[in-house]
N, C-alpha and C. Protein backbone atom coordinates (compact mmCIF):
# COMPACT_ATOMS: atom_id res chain seq x y z
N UNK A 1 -9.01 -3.06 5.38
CA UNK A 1 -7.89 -3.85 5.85
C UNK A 1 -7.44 -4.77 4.72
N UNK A 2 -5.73 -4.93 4.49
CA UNK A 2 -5.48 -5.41 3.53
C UNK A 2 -5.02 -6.99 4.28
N UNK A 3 -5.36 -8.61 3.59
CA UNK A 3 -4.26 -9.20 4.68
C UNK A 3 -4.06 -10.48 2.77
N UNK A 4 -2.76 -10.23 2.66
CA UNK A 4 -1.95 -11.57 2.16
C UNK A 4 -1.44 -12.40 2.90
N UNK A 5 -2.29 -13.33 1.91
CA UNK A 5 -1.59 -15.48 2.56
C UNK A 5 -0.76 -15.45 1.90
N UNK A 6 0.49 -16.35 2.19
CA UNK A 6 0.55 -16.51 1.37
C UNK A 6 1.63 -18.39 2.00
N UNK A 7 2.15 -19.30 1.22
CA UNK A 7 2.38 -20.55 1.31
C UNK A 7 3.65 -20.42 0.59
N UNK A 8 4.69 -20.57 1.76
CA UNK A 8 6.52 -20.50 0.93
C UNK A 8 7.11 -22.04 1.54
N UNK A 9 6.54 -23.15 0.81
CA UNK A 9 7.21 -24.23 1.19
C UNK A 9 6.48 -24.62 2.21
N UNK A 10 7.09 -24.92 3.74
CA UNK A 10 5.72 -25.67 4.53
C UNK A 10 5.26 -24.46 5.88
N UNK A 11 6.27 -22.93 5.32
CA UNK A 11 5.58 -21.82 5.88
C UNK A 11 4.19 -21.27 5.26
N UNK A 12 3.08 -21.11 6.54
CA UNK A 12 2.29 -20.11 6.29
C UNK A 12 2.65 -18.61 6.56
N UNK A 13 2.08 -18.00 5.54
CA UNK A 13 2.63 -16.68 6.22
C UNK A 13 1.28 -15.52 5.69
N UNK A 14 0.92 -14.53 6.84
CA UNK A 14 0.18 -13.53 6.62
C UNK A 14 0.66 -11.95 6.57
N UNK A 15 0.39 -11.34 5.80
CA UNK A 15 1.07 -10.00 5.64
C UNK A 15 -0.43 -9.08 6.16
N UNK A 16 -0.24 -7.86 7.67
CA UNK A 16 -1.59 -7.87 7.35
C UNK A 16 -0.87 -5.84 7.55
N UNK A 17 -1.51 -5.01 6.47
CA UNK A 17 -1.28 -3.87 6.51
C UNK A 17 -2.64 -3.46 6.50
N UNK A 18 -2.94 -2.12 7.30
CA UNK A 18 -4.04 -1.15 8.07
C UNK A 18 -3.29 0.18 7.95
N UNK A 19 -3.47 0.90 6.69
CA UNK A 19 -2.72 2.15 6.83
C UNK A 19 -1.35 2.29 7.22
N UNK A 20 -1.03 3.00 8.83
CA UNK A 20 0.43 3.15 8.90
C UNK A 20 0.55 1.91 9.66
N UNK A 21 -0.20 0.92 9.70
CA UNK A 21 0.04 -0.44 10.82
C UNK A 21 0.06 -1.20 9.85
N UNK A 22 1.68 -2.13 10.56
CA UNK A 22 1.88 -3.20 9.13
C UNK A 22 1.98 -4.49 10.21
N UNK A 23 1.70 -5.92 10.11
CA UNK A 23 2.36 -6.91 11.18
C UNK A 23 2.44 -8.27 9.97
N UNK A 24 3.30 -9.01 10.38
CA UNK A 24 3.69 -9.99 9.20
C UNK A 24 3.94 -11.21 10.22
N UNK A 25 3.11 -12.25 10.00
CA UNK A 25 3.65 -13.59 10.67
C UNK A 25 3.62 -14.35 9.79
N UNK A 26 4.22 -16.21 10.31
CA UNK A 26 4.41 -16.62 9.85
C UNK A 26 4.63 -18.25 10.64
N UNK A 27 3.78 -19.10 10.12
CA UNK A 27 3.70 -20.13 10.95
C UNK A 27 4.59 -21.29 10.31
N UNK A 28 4.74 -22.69 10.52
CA UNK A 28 4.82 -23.72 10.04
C UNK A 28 4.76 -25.01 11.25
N UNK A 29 3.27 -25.63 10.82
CA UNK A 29 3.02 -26.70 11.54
C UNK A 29 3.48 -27.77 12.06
N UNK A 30 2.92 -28.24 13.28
CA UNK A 30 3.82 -29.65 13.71
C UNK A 30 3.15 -30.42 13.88
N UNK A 31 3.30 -32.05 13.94
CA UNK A 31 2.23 -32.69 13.99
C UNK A 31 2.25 -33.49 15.49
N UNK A 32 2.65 -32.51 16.58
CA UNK A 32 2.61 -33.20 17.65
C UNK A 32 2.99 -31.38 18.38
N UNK A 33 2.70 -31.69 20.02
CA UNK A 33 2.76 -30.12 20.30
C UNK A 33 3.84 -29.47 21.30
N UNK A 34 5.13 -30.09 20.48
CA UNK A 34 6.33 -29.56 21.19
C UNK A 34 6.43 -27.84 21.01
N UNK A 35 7.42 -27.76 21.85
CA UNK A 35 7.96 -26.76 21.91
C UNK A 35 7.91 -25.52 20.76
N UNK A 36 7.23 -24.10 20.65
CA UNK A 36 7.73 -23.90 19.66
C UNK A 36 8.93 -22.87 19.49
N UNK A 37 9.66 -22.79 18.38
CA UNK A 37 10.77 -22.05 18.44
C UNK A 37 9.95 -20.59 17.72
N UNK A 38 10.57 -19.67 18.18
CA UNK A 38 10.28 -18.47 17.79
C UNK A 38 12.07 -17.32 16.77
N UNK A 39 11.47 -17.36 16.12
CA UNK A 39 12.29 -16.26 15.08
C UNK A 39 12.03 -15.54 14.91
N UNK A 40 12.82 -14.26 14.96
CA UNK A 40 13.22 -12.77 15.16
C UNK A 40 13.71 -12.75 13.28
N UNK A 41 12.86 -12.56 12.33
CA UNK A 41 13.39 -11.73 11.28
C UNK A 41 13.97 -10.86 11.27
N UNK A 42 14.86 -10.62 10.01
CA UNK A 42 15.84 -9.36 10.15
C UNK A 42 15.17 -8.09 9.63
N UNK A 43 15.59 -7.24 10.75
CA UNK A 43 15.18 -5.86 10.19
C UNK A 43 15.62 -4.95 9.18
N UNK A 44 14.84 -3.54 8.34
CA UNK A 44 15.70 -3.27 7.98
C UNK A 44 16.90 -2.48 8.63
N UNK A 45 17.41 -1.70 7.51
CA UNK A 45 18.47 -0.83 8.53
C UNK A 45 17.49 0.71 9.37
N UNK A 46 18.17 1.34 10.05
CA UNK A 46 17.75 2.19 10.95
C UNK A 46 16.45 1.61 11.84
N UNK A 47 15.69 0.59 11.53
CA UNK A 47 14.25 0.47 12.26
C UNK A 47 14.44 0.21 13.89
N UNK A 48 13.69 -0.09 14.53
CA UNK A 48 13.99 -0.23 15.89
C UNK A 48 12.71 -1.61 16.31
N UNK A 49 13.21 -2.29 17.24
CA UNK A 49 12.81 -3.05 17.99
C UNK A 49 11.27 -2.70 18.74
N UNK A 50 10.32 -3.27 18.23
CA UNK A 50 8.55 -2.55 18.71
C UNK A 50 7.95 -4.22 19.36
N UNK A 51 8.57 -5.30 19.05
CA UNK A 51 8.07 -6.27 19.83
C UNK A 51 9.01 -7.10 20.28
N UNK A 52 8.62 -7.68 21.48
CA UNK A 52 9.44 -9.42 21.84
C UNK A 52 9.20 -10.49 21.15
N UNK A 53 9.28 -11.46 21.19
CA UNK A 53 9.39 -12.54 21.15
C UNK A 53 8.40 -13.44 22.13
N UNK A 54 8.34 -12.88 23.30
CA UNK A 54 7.83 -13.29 23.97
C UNK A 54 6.23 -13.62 23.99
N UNK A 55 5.88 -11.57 23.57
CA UNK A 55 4.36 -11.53 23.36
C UNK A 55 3.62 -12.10 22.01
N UNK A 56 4.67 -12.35 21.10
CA UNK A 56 4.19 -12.80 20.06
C UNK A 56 3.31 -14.17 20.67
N UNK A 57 4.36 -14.88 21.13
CA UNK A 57 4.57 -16.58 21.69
C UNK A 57 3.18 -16.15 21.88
N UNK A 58 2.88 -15.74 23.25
CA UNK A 58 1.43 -15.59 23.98
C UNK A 58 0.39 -15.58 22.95
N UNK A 59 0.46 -14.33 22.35
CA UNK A 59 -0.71 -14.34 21.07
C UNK A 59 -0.95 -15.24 20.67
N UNK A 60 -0.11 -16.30 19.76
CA UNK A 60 0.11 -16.99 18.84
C UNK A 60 -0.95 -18.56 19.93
N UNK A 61 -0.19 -18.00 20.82
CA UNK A 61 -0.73 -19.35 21.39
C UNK A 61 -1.77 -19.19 22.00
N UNK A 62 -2.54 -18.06 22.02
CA UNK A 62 -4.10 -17.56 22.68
C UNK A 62 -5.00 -17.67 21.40
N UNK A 63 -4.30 -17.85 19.85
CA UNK A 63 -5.25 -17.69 19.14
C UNK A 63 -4.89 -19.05 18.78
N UNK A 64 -4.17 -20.00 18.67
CA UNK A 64 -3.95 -21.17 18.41
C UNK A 64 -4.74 -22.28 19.27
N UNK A 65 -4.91 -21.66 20.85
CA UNK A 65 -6.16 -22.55 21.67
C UNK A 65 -7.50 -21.94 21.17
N UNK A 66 -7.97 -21.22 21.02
CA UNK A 66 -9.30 -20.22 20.59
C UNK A 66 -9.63 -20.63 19.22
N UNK A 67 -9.06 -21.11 18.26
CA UNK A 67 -8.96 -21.58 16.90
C UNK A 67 -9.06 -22.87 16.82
N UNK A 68 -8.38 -23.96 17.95
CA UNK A 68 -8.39 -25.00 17.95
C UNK A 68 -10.16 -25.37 18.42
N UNK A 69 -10.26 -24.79 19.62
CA UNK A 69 -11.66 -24.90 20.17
C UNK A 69 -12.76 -24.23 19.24
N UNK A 70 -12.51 -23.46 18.52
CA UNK A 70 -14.05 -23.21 17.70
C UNK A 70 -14.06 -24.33 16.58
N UNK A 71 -12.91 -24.89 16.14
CA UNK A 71 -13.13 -25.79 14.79
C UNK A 71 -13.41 -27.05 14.95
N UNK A 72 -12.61 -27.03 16.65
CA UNK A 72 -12.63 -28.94 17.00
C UNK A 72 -11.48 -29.78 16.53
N UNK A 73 -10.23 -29.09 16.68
CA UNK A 73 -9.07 -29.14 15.88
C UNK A 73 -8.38 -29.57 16.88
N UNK A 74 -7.03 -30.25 16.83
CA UNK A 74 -5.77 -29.92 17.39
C UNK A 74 -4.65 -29.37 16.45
N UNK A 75 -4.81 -28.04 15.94
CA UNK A 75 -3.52 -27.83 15.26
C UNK A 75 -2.50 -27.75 16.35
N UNK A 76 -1.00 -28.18 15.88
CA UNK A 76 -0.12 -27.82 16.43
C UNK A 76 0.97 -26.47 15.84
N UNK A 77 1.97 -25.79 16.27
CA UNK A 77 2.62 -25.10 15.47
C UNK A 77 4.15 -25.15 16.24
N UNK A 78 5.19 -25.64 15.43
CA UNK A 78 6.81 -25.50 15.75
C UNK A 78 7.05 -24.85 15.50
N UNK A 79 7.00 -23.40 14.85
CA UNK A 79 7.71 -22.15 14.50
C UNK A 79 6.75 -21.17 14.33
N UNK A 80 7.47 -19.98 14.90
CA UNK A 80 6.82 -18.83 14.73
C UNK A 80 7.85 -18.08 14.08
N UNK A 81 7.65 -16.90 12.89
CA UNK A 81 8.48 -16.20 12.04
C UNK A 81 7.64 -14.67 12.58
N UNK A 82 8.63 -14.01 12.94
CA UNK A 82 7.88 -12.29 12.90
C UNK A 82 8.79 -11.39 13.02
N UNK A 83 8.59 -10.24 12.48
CA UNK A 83 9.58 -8.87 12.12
C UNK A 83 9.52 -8.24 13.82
N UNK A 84 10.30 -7.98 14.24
CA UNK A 84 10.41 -7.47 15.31
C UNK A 84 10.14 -5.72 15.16
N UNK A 85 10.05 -5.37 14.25
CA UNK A 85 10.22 -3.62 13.45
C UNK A 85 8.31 -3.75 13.51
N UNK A 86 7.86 -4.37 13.62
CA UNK A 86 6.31 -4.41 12.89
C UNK A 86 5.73 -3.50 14.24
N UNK A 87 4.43 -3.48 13.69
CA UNK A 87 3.76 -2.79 14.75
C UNK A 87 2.85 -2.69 16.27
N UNK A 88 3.65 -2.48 17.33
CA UNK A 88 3.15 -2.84 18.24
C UNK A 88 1.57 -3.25 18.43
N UNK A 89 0.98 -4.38 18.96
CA UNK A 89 -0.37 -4.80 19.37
C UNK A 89 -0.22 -5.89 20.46
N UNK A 90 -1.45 -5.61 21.34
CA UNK A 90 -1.48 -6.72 22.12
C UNK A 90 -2.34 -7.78 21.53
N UNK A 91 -3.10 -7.60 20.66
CA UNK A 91 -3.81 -8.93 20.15
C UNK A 91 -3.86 -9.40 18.96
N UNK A 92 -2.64 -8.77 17.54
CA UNK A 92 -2.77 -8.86 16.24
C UNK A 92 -2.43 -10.19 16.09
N UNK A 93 -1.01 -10.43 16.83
CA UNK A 93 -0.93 -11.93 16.31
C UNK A 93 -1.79 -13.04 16.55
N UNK A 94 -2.98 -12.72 17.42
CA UNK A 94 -3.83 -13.61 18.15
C UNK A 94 -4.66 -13.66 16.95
N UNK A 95 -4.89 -12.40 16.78
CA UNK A 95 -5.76 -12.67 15.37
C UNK A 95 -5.16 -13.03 13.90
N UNK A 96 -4.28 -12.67 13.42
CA UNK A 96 -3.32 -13.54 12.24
C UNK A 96 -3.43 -14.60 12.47
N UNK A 97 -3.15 -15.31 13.71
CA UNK A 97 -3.09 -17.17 14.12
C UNK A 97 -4.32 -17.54 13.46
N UNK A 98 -5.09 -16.68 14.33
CA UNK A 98 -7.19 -17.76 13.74
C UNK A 98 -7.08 -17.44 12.29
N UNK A 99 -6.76 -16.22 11.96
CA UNK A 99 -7.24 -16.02 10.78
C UNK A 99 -6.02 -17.13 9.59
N UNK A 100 -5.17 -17.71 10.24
CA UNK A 100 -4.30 -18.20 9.43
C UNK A 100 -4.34 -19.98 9.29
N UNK A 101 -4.77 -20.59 10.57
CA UNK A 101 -5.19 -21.55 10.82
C UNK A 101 -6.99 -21.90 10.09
N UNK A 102 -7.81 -20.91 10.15
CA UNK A 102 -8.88 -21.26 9.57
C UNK A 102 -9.02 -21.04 8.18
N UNK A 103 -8.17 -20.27 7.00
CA UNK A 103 -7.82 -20.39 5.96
C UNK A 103 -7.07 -21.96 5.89
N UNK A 104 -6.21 -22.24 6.44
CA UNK A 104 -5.82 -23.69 5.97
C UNK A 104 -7.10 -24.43 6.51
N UNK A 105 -7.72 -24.60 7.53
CA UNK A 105 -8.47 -25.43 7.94
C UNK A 105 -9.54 -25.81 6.74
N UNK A 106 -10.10 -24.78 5.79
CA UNK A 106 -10.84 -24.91 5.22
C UNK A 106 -10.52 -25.25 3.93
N UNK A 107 -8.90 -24.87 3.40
CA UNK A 107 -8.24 -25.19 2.29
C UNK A 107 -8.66 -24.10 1.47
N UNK A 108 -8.30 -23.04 2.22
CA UNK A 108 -8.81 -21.75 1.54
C UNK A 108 -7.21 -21.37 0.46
N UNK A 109 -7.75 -20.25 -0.22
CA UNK A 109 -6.75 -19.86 -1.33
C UNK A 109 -5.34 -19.35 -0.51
N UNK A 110 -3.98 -19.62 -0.93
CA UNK A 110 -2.72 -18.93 -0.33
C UNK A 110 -2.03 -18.62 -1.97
N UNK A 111 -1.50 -17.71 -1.88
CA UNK A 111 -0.48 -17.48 -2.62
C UNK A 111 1.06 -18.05 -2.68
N UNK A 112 1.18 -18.98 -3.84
CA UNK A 112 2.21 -19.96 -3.38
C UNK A 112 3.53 -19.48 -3.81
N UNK A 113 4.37 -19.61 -3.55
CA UNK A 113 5.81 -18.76 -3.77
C UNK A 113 7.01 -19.48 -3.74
């Protein structure tokens, strides 16, 4: 499994490709736990629509409580960034979240851009 961090300004973002499975998120923190907004990246041309918006939200926010509780954290997150073309899962973004939150938690390496 391949997964790039990488840090574009005060976005986190993970690229995670598995053969023909590609999924790309992309966080940026809040320091209080409003609302978050969710963004639909643009696709390319011909691709088709493989996720909502919706299920991302869920993930994001099943691995954002599950991440918070193993570290002893309150991260918060105001934005979610994801390709709607990427590849269907019910639990990838759950796992990108931990795995993206406990790289910063620890001040682990990102690729800065």
């Amino acid at each position: 499994m391949s997964m790039q961090f990488i840090l574009d300004k005060d976005v986190y973002k993970v690229a995670r490709i598995t053969g023909p499975e590609h999924n790309f998120l992309g966080i940026r923190l809040a320091d209080d736990g409003r609302e978050i907004d969710v963004v639909q990246l643009p696709m390319k041309s011909g691709e088709c629509h493989q996720i909502d918006q919706d299920s991302v939200l869920v993930q994001v926010n099943q691995g954002l409580l599950e991440v918070n509780a193993e570290l002893g954290r309150a991260y918060s997150i105001s934005q979610i960034l994801f390709v709607p073309s990427d590849s269907p899962s019910k639990s990838v973004y759950k796992y990108l979240t931990v795995e993206l939150i406990k790289r910063i938690d620890s001040q682990g390496v990102f690729l800065v851009v």
